[in-house]
C-alpha atoms as a PDB file:
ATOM      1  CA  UNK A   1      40.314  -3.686  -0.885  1.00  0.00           C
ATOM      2  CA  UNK A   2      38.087  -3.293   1.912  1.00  0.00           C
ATOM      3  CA  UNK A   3      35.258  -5.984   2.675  1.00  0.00           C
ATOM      4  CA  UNK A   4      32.134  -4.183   2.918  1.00  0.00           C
ATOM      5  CA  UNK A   5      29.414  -5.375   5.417  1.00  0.00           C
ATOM      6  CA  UNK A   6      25.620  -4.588   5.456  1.00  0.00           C
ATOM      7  CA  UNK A   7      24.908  -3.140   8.395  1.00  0.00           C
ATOM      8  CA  UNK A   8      21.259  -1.558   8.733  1.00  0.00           C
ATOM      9  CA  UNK A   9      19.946   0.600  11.277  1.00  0.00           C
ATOM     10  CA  UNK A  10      16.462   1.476  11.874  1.00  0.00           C
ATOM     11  CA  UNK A  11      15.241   4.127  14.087  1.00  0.00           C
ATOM     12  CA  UNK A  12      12.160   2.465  15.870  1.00  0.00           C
ATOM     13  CA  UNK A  13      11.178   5.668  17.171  1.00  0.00           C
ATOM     14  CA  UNK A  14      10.738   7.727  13.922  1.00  0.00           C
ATOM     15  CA  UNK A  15       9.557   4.137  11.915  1.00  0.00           C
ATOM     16  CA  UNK A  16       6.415   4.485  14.930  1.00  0.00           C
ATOM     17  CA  UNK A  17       6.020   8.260  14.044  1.00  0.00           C
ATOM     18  CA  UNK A  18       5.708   7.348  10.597  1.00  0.00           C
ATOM     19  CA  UNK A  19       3.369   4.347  11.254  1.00  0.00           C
ATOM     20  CA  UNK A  20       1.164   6.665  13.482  1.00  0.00           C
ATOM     21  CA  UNK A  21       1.029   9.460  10.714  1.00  0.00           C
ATOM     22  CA  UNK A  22      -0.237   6.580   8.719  1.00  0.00           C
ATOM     23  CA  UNK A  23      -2.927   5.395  10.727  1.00  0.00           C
ATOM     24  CA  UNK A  24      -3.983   9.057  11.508  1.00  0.00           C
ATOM     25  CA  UNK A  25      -4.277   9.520   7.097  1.00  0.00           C
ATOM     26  CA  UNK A  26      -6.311   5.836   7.044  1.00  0.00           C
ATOM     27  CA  UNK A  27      -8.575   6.819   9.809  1.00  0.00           C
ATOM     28  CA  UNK A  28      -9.459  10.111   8.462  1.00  0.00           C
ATOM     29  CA  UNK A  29     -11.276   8.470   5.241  1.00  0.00           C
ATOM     30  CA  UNK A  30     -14.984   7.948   6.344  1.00  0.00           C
ATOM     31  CA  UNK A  31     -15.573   5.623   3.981  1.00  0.00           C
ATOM     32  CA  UNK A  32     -13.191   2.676   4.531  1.00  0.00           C
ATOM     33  CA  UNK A  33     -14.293   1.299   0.634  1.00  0.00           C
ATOM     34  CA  UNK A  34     -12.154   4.374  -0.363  1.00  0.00           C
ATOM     35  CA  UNK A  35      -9.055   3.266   0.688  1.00  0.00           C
ATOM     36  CA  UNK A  36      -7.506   1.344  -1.686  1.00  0.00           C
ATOM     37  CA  UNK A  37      -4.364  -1.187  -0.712  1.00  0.00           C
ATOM     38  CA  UNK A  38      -2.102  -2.258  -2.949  1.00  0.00           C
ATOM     39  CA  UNK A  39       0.387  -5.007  -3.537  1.00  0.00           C
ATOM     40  CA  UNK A  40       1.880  -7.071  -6.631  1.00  0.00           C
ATOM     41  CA  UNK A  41       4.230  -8.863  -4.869  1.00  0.00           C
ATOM     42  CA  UNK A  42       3.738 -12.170  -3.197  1.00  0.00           C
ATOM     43  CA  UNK A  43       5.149 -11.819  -0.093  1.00  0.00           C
ATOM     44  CA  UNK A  44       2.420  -8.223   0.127  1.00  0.00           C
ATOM     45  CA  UNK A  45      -0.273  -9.765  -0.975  1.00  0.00           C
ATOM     46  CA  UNK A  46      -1.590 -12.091   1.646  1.00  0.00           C
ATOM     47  CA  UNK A  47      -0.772  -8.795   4.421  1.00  0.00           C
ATOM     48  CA  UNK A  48      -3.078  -6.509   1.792  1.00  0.00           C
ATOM     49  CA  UNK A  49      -6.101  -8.777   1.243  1.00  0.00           C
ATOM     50  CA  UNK A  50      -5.962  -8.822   5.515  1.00  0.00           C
ATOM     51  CA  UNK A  51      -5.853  -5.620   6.283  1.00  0.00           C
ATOM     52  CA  UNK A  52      -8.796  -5.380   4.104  1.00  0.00           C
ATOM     53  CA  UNK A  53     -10.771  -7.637   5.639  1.00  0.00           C
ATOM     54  CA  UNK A  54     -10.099  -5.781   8.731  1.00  0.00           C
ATOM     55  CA  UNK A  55     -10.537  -2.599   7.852  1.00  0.00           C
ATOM     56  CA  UNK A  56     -12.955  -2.553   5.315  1.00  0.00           C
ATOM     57  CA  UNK A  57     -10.046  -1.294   2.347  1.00  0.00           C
ATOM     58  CA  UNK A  58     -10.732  -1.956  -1.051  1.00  0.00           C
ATOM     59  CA  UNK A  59      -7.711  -4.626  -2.179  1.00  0.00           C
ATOM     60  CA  UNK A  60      -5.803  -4.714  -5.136  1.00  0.00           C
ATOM     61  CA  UNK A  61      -3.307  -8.079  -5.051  1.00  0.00           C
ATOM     62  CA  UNK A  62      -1.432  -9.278  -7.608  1.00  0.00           C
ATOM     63  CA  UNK A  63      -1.492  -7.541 -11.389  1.00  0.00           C
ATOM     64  CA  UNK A  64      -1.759  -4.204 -11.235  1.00  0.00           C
ATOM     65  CA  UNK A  65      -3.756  -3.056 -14.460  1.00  0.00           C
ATOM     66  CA  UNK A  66      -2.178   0.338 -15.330  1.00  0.00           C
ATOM     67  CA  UNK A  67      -4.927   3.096 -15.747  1.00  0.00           C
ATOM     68  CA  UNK A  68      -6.868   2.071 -13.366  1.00  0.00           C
ATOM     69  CA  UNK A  69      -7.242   5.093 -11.711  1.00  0.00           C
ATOM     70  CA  UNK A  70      -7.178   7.353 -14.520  1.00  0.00           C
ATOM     71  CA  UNK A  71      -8.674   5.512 -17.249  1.00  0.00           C
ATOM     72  CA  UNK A  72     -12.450   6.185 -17.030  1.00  0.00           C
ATOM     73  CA  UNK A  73     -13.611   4.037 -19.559  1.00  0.00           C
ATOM     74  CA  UNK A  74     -11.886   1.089 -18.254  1.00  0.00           C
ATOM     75  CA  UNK A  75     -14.526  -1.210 -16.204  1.00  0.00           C
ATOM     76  CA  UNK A  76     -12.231  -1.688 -13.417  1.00  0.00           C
ATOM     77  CA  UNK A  77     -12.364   2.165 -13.129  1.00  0.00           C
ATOM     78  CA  UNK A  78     -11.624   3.452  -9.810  1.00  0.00           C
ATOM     79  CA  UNK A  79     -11.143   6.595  -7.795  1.00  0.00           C
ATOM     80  CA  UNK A  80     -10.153   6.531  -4.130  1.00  0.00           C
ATOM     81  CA  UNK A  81      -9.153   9.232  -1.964  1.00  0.00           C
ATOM     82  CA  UNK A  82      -6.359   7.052  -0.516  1.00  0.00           C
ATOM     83  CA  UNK A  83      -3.862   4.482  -2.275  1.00  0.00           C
ATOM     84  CA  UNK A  84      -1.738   2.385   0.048  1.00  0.00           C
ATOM     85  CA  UNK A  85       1.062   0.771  -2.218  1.00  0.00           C
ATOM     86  CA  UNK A  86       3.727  -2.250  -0.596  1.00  0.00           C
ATOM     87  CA  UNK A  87       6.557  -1.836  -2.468  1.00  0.00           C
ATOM     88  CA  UNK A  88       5.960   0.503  -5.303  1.00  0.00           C
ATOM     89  CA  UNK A  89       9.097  -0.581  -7.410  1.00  0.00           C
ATOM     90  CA  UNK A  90       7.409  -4.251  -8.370  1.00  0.00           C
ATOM     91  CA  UNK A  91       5.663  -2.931 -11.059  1.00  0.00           C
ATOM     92  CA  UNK A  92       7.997  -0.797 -13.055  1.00  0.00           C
END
């Protein structure tokens, strides 16, 4: 049996492409209070509530409360025209 090593490429060109494509979607909200960044993790949190602080991005760190975009009676209701989520797969 063969041993199998980890070895991970990244393109740095196409991750700055993507990055750029990004920025271009975050910049085209006028209202930076309707981006909304998210991030359950720990190690995404502290990055989302600084962005928002620099950009002006409503944060959402730690416990994601599920309906909270879709659930209009909730009182945490909200509806932006942009979610950023860090690392989707920590709340499934």
């Amino acid at each position: 049996m063969e041993q199998h090593i980890c070895v991970y490429n990244i393109n740095l060109k196409r991750t700055c492409e993507k990055l750029l494509l990004a920025a271009r979607a975050i910049v085209a909200i006028e209202n930076p209070a309707d981006v909304s960044v998210i991030s359950s993790r720990n190690t995404g949190q502290r990055a989302v509530l600084k962005f928002a602080a620099v950009t002006g991005a409503t944060p959402i760190a730690g416990c994601f409360s599920p309906g909270i975009f879709t659930n209009q009676i909730q009182e945490a209701f909200r509806e932006p025209r942009l979610p950023v989520v860090t690392d989707p797969r920590a709340d499934h």
